[in-house]
Protein backbone atom coordinates (compact mmCIF):
# COMPACT_ATOMS: atom_id res chain seq x y z
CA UNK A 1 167.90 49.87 76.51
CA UNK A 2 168.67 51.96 79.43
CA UNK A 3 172.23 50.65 79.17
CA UNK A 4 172.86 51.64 74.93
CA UNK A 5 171.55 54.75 76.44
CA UNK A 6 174.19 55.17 78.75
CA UNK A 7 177.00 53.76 76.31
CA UNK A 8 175.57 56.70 73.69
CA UNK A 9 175.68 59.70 76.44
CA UNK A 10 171.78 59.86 76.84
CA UNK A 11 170.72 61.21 80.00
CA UNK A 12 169.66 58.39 82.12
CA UNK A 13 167.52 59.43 84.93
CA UNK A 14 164.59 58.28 87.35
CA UNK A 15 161.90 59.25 84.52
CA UNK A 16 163.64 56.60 82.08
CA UNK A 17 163.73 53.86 84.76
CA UNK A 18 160.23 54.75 86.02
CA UNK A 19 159.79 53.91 82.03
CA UNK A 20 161.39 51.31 81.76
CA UNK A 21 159.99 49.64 84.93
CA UNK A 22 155.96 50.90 83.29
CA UNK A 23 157.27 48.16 80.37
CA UNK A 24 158.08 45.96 82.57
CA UNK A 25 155.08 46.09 84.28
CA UNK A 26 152.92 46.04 81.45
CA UNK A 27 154.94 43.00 79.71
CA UNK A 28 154.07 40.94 83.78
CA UNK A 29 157.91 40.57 84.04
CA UNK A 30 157.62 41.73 87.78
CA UNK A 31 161.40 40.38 88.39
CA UNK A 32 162.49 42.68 85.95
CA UNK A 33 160.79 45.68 87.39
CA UNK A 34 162.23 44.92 90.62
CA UNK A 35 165.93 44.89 89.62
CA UNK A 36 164.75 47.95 87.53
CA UNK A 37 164.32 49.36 90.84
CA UNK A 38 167.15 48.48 92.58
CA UNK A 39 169.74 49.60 89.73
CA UNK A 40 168.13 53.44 90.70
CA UNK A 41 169.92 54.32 93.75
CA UNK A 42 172.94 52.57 92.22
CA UNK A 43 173.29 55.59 89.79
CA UNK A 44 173.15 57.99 92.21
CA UNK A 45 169.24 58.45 91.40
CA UNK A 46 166.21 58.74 93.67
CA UNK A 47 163.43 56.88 93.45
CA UNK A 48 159.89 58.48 93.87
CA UNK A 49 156.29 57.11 94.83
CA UNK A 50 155.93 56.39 91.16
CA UNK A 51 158.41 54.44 90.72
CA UNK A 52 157.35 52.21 93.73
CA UNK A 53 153.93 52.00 92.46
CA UNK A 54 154.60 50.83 89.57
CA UNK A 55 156.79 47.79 90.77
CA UNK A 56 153.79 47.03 93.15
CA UNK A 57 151.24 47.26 90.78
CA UNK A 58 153.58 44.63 88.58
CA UNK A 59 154.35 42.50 91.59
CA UNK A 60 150.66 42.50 92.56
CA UNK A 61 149.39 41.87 89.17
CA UNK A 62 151.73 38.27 88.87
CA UNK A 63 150.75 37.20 92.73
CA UNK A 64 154.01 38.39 94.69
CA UNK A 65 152.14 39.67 97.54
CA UNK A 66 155.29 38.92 99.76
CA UNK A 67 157.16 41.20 97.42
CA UNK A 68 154.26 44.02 97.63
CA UNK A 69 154.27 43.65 101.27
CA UNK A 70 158.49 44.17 101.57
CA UNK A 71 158.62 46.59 98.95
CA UNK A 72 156.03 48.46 100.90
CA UNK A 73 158.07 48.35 104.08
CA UNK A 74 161.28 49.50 102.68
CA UNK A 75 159.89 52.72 100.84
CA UNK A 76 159.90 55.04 104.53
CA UNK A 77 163.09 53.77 104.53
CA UNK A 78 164.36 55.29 101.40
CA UNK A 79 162.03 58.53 102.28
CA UNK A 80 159.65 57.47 99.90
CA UNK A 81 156.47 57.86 101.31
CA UNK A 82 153.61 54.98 100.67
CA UNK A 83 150.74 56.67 98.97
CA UNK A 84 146.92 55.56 98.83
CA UNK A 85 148.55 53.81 95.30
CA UNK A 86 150.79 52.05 97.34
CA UNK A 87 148.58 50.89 100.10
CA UNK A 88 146.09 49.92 97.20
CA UNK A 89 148.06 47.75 95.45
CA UNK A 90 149.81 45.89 98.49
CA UNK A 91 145.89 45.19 99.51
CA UNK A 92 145.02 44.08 96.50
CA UNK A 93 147.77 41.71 96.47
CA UNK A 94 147.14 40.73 99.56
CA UNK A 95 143.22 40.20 98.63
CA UNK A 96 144.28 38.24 95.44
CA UNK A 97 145.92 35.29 97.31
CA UNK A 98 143.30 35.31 100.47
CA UNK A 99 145.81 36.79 102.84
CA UNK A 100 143.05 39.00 104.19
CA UNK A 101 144.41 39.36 107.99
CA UNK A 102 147.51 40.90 105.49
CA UNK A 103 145.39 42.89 103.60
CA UNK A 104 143.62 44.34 107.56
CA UNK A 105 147.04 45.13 108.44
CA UNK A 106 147.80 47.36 105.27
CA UNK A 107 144.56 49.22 105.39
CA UNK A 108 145.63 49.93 109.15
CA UNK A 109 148.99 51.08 108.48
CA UNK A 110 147.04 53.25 105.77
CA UNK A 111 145.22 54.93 108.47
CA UNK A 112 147.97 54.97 110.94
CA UNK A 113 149.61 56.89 107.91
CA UNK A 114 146.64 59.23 107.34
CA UNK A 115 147.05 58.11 103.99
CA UNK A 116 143.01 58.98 102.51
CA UNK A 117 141.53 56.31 100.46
């Protein structure tokens, strides 16, 4: 979809991909909301916390705590700050598969953050 909409001139931008990725989510195709993610900064586009969260959400929703948990990592690094969203899901992910030392670590990096619950 977001392709034809390129190929017909429509403006493409991180609102459509933060769509796109929502589907994705909804539809538990977590891989696909992951590359959804990654083809963002490859058109010169910024992801936002939104964006993130809702690639977490679908990661944590089909068990890919490991994913969370990386994803989660890497979004200082693109200047995307975690949010209590963030932290949320990557706990609840965590929580879902019994990694609870995991799930510790998260809610301390959520305070270290002075991210409020």
């Amino acid at each position: 979809l977001l392709v034809s909409m390129s190929c017909d001139r429509l403006h493409v931008d991180e609102i459509s991909y933060t769509a796109a990725i929502s589907a994705c989510e909804r539809a538990s195709r977590w891989r696909a909301a992951v590359e959804m993610l990654s083809l963002i900064p490859a058109r010169q586009l910024k992801a936002n916390c939104i964006s993130y969260n809702t690639v977490l959400s679908a990661c944590d929703k089909c068990g890919q705590w490991l994913i969370v948990l990386h994803l989660l990592g890497l979004m200082p690094r693109t200047t995307v700050l975690p949010d209590e969203v963030s932290y949320g899901s990557a706990i609840s992910a965590c929580g879902r598969v019994g990694q609870w030392q995991d799930a510790l670590c998260c809610l301390k990096r959520m305070a270290d953050a002075s991210v409020r619950a």
